[in-house]
C-alpha atoms as a PDB file:
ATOM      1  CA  UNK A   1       3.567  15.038   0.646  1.00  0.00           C
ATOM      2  CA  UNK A   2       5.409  11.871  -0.868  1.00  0.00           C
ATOM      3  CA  UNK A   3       3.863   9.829   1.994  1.00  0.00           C
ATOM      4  CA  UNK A   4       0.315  10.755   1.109  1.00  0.00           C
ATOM      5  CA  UNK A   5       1.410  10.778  -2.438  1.00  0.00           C
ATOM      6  CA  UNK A   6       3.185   7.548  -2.934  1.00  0.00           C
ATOM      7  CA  UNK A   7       0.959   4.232  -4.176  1.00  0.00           C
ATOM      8  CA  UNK A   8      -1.668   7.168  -5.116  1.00  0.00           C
ATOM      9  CA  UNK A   9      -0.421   8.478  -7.863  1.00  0.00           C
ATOM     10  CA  UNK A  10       3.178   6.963  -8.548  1.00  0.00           C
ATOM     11  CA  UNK A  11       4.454   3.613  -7.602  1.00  0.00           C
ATOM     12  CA  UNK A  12       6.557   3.135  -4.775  1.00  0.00           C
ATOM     13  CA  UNK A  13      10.242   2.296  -5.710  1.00  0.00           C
ATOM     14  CA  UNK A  14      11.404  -1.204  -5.703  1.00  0.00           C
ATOM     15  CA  UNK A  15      14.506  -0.784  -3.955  1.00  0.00           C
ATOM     16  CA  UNK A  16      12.870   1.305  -0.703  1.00  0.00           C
ATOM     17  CA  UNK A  17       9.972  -1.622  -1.046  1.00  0.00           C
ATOM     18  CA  UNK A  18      11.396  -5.363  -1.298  1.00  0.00           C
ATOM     19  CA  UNK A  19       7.691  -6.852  -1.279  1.00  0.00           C
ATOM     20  CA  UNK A  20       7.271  -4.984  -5.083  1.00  0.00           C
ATOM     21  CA  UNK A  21       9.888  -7.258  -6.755  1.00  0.00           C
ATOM     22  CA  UNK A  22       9.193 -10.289  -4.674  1.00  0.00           C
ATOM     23  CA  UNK A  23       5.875 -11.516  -5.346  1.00  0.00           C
ATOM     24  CA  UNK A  24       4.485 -10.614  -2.038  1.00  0.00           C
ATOM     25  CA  UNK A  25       2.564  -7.183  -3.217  1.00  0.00           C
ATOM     26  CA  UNK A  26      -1.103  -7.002  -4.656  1.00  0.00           C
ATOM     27  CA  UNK A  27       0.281  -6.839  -8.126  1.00  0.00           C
ATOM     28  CA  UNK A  28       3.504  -8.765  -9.917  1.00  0.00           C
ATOM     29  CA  UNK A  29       6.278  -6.970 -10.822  1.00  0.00           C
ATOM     30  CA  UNK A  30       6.717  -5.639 -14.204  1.00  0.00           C
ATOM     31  CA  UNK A  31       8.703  -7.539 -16.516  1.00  0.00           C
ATOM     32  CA  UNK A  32      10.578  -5.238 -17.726  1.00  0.00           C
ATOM     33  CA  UNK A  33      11.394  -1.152 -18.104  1.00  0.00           C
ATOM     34  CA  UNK A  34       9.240  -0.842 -20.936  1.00  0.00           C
ATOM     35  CA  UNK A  35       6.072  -2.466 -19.701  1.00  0.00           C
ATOM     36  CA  UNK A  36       5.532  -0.475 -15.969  1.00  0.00           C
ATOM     37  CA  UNK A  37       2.803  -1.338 -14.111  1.00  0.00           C
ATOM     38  CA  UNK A  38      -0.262   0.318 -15.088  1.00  0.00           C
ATOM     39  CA  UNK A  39      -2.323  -0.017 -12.052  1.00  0.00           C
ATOM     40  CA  UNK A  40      -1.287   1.209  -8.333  1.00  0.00           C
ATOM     41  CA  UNK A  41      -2.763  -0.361  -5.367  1.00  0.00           C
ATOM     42  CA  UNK A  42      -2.852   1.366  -1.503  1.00  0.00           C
ATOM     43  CA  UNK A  43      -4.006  -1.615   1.127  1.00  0.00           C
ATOM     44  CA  UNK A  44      -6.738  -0.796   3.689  1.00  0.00           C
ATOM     45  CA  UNK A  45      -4.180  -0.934   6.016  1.00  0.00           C
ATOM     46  CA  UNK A  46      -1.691   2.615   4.530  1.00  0.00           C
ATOM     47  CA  UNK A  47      -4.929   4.468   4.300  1.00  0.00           C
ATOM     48  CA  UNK A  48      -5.233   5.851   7.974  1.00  0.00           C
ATOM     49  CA  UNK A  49      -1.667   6.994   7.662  1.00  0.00           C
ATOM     50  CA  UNK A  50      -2.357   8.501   4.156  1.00  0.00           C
ATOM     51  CA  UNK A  51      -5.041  10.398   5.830  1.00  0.00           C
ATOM     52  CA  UNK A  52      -3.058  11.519   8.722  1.00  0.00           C
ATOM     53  CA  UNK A  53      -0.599  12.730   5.676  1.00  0.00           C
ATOM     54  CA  UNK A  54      -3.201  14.402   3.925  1.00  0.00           C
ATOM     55  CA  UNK A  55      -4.393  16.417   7.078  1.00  0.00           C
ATOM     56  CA  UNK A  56      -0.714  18.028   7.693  1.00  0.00           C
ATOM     57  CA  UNK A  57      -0.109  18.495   4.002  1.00  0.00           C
ATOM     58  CA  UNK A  58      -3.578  20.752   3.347  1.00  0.00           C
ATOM     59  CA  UNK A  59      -2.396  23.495   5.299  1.00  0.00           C
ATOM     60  CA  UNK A  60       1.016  23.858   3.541  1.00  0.00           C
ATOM     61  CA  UNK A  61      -0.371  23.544  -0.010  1.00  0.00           C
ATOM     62  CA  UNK A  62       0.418  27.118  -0.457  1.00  0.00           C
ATOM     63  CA  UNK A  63       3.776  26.987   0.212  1.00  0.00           C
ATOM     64  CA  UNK A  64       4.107  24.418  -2.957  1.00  0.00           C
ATOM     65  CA  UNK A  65       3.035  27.719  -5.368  1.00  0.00           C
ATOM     66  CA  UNK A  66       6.882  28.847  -5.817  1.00  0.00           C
ATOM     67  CA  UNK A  67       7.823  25.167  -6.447  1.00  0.00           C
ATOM     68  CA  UNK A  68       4.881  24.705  -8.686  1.00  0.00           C
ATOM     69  CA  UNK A  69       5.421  28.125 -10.857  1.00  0.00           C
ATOM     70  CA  UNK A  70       9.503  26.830 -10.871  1.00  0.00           C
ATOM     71  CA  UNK A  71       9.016  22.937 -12.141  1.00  0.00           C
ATOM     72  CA  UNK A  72       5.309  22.119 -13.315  1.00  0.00           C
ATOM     73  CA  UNK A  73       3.543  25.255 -14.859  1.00  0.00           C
ATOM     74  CA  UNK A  74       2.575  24.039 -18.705  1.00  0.00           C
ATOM     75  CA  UNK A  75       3.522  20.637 -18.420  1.00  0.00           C
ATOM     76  CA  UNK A  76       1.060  18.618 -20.646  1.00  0.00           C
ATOM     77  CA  UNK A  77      -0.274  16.420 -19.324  1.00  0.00           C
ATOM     78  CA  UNK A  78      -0.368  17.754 -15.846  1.00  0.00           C
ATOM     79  CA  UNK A  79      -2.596  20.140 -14.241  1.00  0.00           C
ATOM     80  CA  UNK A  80      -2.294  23.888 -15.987  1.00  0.00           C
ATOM     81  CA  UNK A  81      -2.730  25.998 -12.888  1.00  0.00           C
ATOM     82  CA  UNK A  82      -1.462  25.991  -9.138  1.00  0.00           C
ATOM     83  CA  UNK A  83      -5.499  26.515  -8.522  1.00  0.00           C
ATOM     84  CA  UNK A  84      -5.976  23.375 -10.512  1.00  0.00           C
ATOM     85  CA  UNK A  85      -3.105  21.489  -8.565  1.00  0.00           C
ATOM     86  CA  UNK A  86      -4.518  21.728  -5.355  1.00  0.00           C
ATOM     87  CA  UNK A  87      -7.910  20.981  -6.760  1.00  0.00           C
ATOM     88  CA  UNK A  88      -6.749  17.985  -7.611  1.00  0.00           C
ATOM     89  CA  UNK A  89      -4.722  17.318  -4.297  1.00  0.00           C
ATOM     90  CA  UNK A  90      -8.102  17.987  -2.476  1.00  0.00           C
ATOM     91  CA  UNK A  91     -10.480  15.753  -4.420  1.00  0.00           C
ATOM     92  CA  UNK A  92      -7.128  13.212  -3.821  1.00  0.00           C
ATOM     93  CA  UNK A  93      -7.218  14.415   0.141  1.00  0.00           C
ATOM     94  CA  UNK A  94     -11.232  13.679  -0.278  1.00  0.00           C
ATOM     95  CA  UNK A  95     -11.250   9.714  -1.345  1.00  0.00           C
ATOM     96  CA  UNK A  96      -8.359   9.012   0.765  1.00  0.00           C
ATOM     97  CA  UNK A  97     -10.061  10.148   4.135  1.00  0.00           C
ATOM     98  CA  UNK A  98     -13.278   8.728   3.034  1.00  0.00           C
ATOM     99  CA  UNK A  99     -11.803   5.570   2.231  1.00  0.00           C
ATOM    100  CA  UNK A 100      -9.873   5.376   5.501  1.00  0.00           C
ATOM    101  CA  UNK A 101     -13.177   5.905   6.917  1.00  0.00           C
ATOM    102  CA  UNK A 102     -14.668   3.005   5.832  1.00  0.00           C
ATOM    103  CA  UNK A 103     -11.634   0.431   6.121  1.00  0.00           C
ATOM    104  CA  UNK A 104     -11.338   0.637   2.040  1.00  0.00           C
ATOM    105  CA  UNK A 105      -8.198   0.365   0.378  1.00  0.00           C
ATOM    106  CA  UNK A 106      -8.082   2.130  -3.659  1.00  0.00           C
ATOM    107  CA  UNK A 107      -6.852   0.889  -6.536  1.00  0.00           C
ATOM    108  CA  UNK A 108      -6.102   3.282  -9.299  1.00  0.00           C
ATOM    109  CA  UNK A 109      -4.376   4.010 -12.785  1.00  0.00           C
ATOM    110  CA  UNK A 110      -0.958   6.698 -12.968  1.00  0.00           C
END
């Protein structure tokens, strides 16, 4: 999951990627704590291995419904339901493989 997840929908952490503190991503580093960066960027290049991700994590959503009901149910701010979860996960799964298709890369907002 974190491999499909990760530059999707939460930025990758500095320390496990040099090339976010050093200039040599899409996007500068942020300046400091309080001002994250706002925008997340996958390269062309991730997406066929996000949608290799994305095709072993489908069939095991339903084994995320305990962890789900444990640490997300109610959050605001985050999807209500486990129904709405992988709903969202899906439409995620959706883009990604389409954009792999087509040599894309996405840029998107957390």
């Amino acid at each position: 999951m974190d491999t499909f997840l990760i530059d999707l929908i939460w930025d990758a952490d500095p320390e496990d990627d040099p090339a976010l503190t050093g200039g040599e991503g899409f996007f500068p580093a942020p300046n400091d704590r309080w001002h994250p960066r706002v925008l997340l960027a996958c390269p062309p290049e991730a997406l066929p291995g996000k949608a290799r991700a994305w095709t072993q994590v489908e069939s095991r959503l339903e084994e995320l419904r305990g962890p789900f009901a444990a640490e997300c149910a109610g959050w605001a701010g985050r999807p209500d339901t486990f129904e709405d979860f992988t709903a969202l996960l899906r439409e995620w799964g959706d883009v990604t493989t389409g954009a792999a298709r087509h040599g894309w890369g996405l840029v998107g907002l957390p």
